[in-house]
Protein backbone atom coordinates (compact mmCIF):
# COMPACT_ATOMS: atom_id res chain seq x y z
CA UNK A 1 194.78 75.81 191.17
CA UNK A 2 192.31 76.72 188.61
CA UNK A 3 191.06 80.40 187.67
CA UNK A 4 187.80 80.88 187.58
CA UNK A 5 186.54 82.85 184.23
CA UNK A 6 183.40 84.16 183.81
CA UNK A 7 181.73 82.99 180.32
CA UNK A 8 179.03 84.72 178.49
CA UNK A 9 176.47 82.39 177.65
CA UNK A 10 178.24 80.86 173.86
CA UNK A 11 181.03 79.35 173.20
CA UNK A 12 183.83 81.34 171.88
CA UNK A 13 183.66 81.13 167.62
CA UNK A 14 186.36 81.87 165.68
CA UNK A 15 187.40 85.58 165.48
CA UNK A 16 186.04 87.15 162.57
CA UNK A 17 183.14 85.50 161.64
CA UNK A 18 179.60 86.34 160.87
CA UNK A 19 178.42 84.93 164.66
CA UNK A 20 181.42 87.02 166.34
CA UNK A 21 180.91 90.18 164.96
CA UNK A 22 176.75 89.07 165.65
CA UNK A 23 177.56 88.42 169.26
CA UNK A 24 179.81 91.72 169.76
CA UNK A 25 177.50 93.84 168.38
CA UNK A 26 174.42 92.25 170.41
CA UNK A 27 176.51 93.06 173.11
CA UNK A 28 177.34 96.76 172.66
CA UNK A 29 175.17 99.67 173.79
CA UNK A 30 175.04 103.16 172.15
CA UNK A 31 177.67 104.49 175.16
CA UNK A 32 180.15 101.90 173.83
CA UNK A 33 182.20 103.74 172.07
CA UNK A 34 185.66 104.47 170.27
CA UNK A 35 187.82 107.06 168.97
CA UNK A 36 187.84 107.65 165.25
CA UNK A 37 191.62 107.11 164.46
CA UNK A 38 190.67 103.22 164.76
CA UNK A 39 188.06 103.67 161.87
CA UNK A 40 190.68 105.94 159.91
CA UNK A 41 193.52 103.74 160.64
CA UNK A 42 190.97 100.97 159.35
CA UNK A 43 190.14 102.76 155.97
CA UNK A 44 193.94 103.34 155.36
CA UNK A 45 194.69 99.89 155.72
CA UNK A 46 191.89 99.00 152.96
CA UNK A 47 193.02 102.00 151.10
CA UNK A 48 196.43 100.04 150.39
CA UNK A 49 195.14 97.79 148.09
CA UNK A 50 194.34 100.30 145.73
CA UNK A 51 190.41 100.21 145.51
CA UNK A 52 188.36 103.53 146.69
CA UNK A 53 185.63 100.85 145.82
CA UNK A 54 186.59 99.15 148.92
CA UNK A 55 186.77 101.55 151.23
CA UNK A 56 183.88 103.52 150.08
CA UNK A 57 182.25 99.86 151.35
CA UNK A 58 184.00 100.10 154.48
CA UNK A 59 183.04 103.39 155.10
CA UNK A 60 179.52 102.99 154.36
CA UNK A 61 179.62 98.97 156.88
CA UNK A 62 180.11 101.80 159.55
CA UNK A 63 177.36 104.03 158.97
CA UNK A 64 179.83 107.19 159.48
CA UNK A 65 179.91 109.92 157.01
CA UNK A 66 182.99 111.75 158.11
CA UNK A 67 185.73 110.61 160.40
CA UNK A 68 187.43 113.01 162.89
CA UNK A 69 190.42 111.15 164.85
CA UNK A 70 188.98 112.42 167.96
CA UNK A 71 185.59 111.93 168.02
CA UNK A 72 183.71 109.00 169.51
CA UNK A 73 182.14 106.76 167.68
CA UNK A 74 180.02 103.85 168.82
CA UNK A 75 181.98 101.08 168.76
CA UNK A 76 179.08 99.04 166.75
CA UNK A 77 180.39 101.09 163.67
CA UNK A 78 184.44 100.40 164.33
CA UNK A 79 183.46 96.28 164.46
CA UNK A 80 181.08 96.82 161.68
CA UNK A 81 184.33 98.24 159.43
CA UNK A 82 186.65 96.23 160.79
CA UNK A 83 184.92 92.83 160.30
CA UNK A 84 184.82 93.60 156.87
CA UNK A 85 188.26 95.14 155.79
CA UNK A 86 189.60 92.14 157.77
CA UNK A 87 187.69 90.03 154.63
CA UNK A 88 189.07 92.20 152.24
CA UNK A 89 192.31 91.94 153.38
CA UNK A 90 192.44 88.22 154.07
CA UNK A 91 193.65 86.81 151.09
CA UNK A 92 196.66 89.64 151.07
CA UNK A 93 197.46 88.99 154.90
CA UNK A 94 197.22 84.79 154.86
CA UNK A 95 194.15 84.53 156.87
CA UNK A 96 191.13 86.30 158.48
CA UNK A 97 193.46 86.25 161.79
CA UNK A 98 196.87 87.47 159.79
CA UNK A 99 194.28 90.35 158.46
CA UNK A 100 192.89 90.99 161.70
CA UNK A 101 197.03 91.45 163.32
CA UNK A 102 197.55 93.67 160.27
CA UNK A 103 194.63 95.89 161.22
CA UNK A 104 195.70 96.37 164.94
CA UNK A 105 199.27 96.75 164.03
CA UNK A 106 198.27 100.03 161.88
CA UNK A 107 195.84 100.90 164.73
CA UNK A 108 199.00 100.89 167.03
CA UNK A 109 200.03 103.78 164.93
CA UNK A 110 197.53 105.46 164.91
CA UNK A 111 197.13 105.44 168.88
CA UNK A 112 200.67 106.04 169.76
CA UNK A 113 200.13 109.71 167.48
CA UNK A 114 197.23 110.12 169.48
CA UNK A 115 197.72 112.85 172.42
CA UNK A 116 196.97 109.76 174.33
CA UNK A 117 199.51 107.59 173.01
CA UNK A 118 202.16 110.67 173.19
CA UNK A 119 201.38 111.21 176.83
CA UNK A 120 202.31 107.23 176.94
CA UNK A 121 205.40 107.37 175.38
CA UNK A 122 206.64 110.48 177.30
CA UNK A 123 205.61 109.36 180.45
CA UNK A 124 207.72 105.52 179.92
CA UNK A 125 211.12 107.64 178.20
CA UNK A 126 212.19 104.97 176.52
CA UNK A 127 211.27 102.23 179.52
CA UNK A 128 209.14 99.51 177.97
CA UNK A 129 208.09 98.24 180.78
CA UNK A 130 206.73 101.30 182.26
CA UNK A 131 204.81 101.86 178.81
CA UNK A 132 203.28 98.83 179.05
CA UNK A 133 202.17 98.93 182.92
CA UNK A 134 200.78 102.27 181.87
CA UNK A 135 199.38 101.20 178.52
CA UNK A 136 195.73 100.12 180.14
CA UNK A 137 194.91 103.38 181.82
CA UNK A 138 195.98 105.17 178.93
CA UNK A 139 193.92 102.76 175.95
CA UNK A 140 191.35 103.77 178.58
CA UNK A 141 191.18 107.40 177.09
CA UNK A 142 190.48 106.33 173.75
CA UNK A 143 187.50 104.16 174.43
CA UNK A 144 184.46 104.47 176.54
CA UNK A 145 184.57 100.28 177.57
CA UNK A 146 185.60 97.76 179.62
CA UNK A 147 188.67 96.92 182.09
CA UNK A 148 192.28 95.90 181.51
CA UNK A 149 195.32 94.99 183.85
CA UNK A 150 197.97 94.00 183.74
CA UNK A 151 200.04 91.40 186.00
CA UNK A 152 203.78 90.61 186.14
CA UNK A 153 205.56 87.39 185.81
CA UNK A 154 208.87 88.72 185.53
CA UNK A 155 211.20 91.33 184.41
CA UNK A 156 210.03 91.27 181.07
CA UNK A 157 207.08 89.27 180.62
CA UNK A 158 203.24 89.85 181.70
CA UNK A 159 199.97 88.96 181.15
CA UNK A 160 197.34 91.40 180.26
CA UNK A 161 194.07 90.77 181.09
CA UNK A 162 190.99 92.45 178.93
CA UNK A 163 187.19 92.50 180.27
CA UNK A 164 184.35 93.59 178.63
CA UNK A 165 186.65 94.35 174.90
CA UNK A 166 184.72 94.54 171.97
CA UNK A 167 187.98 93.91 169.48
CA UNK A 168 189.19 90.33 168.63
CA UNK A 169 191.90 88.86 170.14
CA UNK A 170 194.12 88.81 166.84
CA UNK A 171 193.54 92.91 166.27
CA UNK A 172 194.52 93.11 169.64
CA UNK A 173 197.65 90.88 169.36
CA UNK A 174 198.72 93.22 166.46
CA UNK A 175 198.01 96.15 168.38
CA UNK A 176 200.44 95.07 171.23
CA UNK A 177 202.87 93.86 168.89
CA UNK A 178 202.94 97.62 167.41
CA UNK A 179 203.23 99.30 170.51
CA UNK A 180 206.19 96.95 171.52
CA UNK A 181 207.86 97.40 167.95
CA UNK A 182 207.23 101.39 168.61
CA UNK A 183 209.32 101.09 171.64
CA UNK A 184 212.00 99.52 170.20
CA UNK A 185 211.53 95.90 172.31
CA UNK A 186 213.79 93.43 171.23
CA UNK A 187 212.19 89.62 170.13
CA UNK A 188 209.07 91.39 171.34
CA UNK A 189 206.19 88.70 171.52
CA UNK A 190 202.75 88.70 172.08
CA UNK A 191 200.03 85.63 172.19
CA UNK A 192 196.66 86.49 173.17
CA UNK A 193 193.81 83.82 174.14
CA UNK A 194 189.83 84.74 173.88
CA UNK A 195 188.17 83.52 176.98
CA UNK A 196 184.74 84.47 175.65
CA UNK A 197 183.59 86.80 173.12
CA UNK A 198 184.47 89.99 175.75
CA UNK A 199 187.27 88.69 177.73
CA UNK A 200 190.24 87.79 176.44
CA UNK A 201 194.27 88.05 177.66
CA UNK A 202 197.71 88.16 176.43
CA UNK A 203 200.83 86.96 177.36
CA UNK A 204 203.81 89.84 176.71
CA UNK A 205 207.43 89.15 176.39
CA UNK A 206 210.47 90.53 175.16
CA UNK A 207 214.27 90.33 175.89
CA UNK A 208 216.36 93.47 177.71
């Protein structure tokens, strides 16, 4: 039996080009938005390879003057930045994807020092399966879009399904992978597929 996804009128490109970040942002509308850690965590991750240069051009690719990890942000201005870090980073990282992972494993970071993230980890002590049922409500308080869910195929293995994300799959992947490498998971794994430019899932593993 077949599931039935609903497509948005292209094809899905590859993650991190010009026509994805054009599509995303012809998609967004001024109450899409996302907390600032994601833009901060963005400019550190620039900031490692040593060129203010670069993230003074990051910084100004998101329009934002200041950055306050709480504050929302339209999430026009977080794609904006992150599109092009991920270039700058790309021949470090391996790839525009590898760059991409590297940017939503920092994000991870940032969100789990979040009082968001911190409400996460207290509420799963230690469980990670309980943090991750409970990660999609609580991602929910640090941006203003779309749906997630998350359905089990066994003890420790799921699919998580995103609608309506702005992010690429690969950022994604890496943030999962850092919230599962938070948690101590053992031969955590994560492999996400886009379904169109806004939906996307990702199939979660790791060994007790």
């Amino acid at each position: 039996m077949h599931r039935h996804v609903e497509q948005d009128p292209w094809d899905v490109v590859p993650p991190g080009s010009d026509e994805d970040l054009a599509r995303r942002l012809a998609m967004a509308s001024p109450s899409d938005t996302a907390r600032g850690m994601f833009l901060r965590t963005t400019l550190e991750a620039v900031r490692c390879l040593g060129d203010e240069e670069a993230v003074r051009d990051c910084q100004r690719a998101s329009g934002e003057d200041k950055l306050v990890d709480f504050f929302a942000y339209p999430v026009s201005a977080s794609l904006r930045m992150m599109f092009i870090a991920a270039r700058m980073l790309e021949q470090r990282c391996g790839g525009i994807d590898e760059a991409l992972r590297a940017l939503g494993y920092r994000a991870a970071d940032g969100f789990l020092c979040s009082a968001a993230g911190m409400a996460l980890q207290l509420l799963a002590n230690g469980d990670v399966k309980k943090l991750v049922d409970n990660l999609p409500a609580t991602y929910r308080a640090s941006v203003s879009f779309g749906s997630r869910s998350i359905v089990w195929t066994g003890p420790t293995r799921g699919r998580l399904i995103m609608r309506r994300e702005f992010m690429p799959y690969p950022f994604l992947e890496g943030v999962l992978m850092g919230v599962l490498d938070k948690a101590s998971a053992r031969d955590a794994q994560v492999r996400g597929h886009q379904l169109s430019t806004l939906e996307s899932e990702y199939e979660v593993s790791w060994q007790t």
